[in-house]
Protein backbone atom coordinates (compact mmCIF):
# COMPACT_ATOMS: atom_id res chain seq x y z
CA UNK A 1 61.61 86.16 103.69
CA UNK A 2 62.94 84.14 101.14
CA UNK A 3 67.14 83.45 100.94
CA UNK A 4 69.13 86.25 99.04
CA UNK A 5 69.80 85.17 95.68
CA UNK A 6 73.70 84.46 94.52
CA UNK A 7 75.71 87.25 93.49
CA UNK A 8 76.89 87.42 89.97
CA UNK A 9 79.44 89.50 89.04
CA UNK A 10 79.22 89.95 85.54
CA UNK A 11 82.09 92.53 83.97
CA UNK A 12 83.29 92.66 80.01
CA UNK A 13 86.34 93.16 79.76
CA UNK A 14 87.99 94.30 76.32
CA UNK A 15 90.47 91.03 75.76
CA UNK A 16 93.04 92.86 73.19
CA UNK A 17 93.12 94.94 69.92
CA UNK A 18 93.12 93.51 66.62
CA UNK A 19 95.66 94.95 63.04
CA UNK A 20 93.22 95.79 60.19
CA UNK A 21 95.86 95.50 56.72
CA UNK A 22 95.03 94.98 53.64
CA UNK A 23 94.11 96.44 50.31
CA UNK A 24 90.62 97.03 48.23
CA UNK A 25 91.46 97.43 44.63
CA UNK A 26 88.33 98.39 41.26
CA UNK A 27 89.73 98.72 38.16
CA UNK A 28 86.68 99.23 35.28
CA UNK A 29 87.59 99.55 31.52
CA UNK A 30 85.82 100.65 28.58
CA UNK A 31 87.37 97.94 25.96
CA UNK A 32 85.19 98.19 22.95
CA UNK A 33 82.71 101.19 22.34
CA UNK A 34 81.31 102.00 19.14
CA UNK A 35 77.67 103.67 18.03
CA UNK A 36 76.13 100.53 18.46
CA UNK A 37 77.21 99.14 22.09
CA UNK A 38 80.17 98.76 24.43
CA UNK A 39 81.66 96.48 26.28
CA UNK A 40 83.13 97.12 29.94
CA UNK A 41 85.18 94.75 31.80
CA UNK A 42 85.95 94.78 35.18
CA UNK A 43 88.11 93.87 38.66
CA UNK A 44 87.12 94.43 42.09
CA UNK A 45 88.49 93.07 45.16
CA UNK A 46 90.31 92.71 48.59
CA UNK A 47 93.01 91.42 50.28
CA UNK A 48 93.13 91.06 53.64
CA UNK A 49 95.68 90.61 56.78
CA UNK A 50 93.69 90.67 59.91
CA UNK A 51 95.24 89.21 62.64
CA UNK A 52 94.86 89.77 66.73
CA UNK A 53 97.64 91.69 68.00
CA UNK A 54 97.01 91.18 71.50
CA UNK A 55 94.38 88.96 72.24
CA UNK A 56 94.32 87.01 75.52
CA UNK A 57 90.92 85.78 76.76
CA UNK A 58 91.06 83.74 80.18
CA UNK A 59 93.63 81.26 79.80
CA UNK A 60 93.65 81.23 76.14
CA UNK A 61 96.26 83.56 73.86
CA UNK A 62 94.88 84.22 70.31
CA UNK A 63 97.89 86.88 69.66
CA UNK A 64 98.96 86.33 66.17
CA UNK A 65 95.49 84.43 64.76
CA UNK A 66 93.32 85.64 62.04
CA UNK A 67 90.66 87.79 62.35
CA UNK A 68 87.42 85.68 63.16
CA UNK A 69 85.09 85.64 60.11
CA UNK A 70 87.00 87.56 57.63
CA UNK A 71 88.61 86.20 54.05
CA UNK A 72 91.86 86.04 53.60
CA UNK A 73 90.97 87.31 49.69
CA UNK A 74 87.50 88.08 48.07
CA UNK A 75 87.41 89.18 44.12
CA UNK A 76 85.21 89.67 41.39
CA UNK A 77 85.53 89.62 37.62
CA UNK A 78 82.90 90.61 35.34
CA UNK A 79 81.42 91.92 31.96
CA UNK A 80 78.85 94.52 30.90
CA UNK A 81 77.35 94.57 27.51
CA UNK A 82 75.33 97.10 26.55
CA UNK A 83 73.67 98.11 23.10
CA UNK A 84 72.42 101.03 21.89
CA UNK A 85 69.22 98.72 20.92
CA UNK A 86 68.41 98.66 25.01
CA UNK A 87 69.72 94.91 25.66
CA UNK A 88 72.38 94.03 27.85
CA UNK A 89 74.29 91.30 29.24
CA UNK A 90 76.01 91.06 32.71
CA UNK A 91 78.25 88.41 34.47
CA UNK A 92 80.54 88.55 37.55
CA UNK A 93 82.95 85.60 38.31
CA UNK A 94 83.24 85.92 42.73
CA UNK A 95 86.28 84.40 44.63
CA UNK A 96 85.88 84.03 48.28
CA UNK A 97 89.14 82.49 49.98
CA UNK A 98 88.64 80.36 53.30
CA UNK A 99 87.33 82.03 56.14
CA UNK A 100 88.87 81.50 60.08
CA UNK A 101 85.59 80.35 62.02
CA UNK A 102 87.25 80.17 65.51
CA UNK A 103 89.40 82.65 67.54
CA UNK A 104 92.16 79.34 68.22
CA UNK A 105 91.88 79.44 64.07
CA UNK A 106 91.15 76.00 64.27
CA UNK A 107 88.75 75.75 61.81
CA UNK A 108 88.05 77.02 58.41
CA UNK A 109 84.95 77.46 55.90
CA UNK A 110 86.42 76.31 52.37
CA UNK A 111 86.70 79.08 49.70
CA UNK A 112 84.26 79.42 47.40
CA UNK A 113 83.47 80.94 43.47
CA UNK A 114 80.10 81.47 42.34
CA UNK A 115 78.66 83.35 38.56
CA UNK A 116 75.83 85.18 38.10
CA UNK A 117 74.65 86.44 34.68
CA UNK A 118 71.79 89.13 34.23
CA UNK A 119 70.45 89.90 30.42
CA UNK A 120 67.94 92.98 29.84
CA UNK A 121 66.19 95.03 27.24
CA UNK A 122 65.02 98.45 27.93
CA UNK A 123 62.10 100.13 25.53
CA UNK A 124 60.50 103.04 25.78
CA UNK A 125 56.26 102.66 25.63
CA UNK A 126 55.02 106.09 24.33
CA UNK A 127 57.38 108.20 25.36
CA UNK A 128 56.28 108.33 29.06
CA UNK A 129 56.68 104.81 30.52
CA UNK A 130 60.19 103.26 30.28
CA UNK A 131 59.86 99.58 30.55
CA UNK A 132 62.80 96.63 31.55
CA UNK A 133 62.04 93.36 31.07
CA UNK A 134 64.89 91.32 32.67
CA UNK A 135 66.09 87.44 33.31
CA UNK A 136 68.60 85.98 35.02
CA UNK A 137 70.76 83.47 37.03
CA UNK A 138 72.81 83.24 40.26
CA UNK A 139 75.16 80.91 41.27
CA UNK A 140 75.13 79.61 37.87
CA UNK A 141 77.35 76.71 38.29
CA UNK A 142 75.59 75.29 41.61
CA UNK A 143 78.55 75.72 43.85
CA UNK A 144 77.82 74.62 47.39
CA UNK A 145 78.81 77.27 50.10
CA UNK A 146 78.76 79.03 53.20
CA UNK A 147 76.67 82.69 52.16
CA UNK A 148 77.16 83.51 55.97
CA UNK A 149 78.87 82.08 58.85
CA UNK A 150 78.88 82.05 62.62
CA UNK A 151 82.30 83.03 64.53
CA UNK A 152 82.71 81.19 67.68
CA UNK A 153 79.80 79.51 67.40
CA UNK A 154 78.08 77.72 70.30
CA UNK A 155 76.56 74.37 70.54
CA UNK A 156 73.68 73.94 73.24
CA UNK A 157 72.77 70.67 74.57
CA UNK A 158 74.09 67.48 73.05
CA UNK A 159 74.16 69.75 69.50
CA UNK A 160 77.03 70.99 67.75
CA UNK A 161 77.96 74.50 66.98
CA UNK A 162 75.89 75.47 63.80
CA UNK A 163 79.08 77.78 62.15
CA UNK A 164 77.55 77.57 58.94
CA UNK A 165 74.64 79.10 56.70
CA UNK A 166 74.17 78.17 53.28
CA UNK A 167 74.33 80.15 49.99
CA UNK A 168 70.99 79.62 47.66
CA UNK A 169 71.62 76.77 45.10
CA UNK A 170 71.22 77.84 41.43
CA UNK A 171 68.07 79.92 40.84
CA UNK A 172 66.79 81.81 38.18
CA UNK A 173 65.13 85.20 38.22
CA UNK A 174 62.87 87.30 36.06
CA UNK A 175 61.00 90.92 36.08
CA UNK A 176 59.47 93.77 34.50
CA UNK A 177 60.21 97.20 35.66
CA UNK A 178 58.39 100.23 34.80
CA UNK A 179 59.33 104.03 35.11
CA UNK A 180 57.55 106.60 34.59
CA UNK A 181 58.87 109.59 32.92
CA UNK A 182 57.55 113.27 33.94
């Protein structure tokens, strides 16, 4: 009979509880508007205070630190142009503040700002098909950032913790969409 195998006791234990403030703000505005097109501005974002209010784990108190893997701040501004003639032209501005990647809040991701812009026409073929033809760009300016990241990341072996994921350089986009009207 072979020896009994070790015990392992394995038990989670919920380390603390965590304070969830902040505010989420969208303010959209119809600035121009005539017969022929409009123009419609807008702001969209958050602000965050996430911290742990009780948060011991083992030997190590995080009480007080930022939430793991949340902004501090994150807004957008952008335009939509649209004309009675069926094009359009879209753009948002995002700002993404630094990001805690570690309960100890040791280390950060930087902030980050990336534009994308989106122009379209829309026709009508025969009155039963209506047709988009669209083209555009994101991450216009080639920022280089983190598009996702990796709290508490863990290294295994002689590698370091991978914490970070990276956003898609500039690239451009185009497409035709078709509806069909009944």
């Amino acid at each position: 009979m072979p020896d009994a195998l070790p015990k392992i006791n394995l038990l989670g234990i919920n380390a603390g509880e965590s304070s969830h403030k902040g505010m989420e703000f969208y303010v959209n505005y119809r600035l121009f508007s005539n017969s022929g097109f409009q123009i419609n501005p807008f702001l969209s974002g958050t602000v965050t205070k996430f911290k742990f209010k009780d948060f011991v784990d083992g030997e190590s108190d995080f009480s007080g630190n930022e939430l793991t893997g949340v902004p501090d701040f994150q807004w957008n501004f952008g335009i939509d142009f649209k004309s009675e003639l069926g094009f359009s032209l879209y753009g948002v501005y995002r700002n993404v503040g630094e990001i805690p990647l570690n309960d100890a809040n040791t280390l950060y991701s930087d902030g980050y700002q990336v534009v994308d812009i989106k122009s379209s026409y829309v026709f009508k073929i025969k009155n039963v098909f209506e047709a988009e033809l669209f083209f555009g760009i994101n991450n216009l300016l080639d920022e280089k950032y983190a598009a996702s990241i990796l709290p508490n990341a863990v290294g295994f072996g002689n590698v370091p913790p991978r914490y970070f994921y990276p956003g898609n350089p500039r690239n451009y986009f185009l497409g035709i969409q078709l509806n069909y009207d009944f």
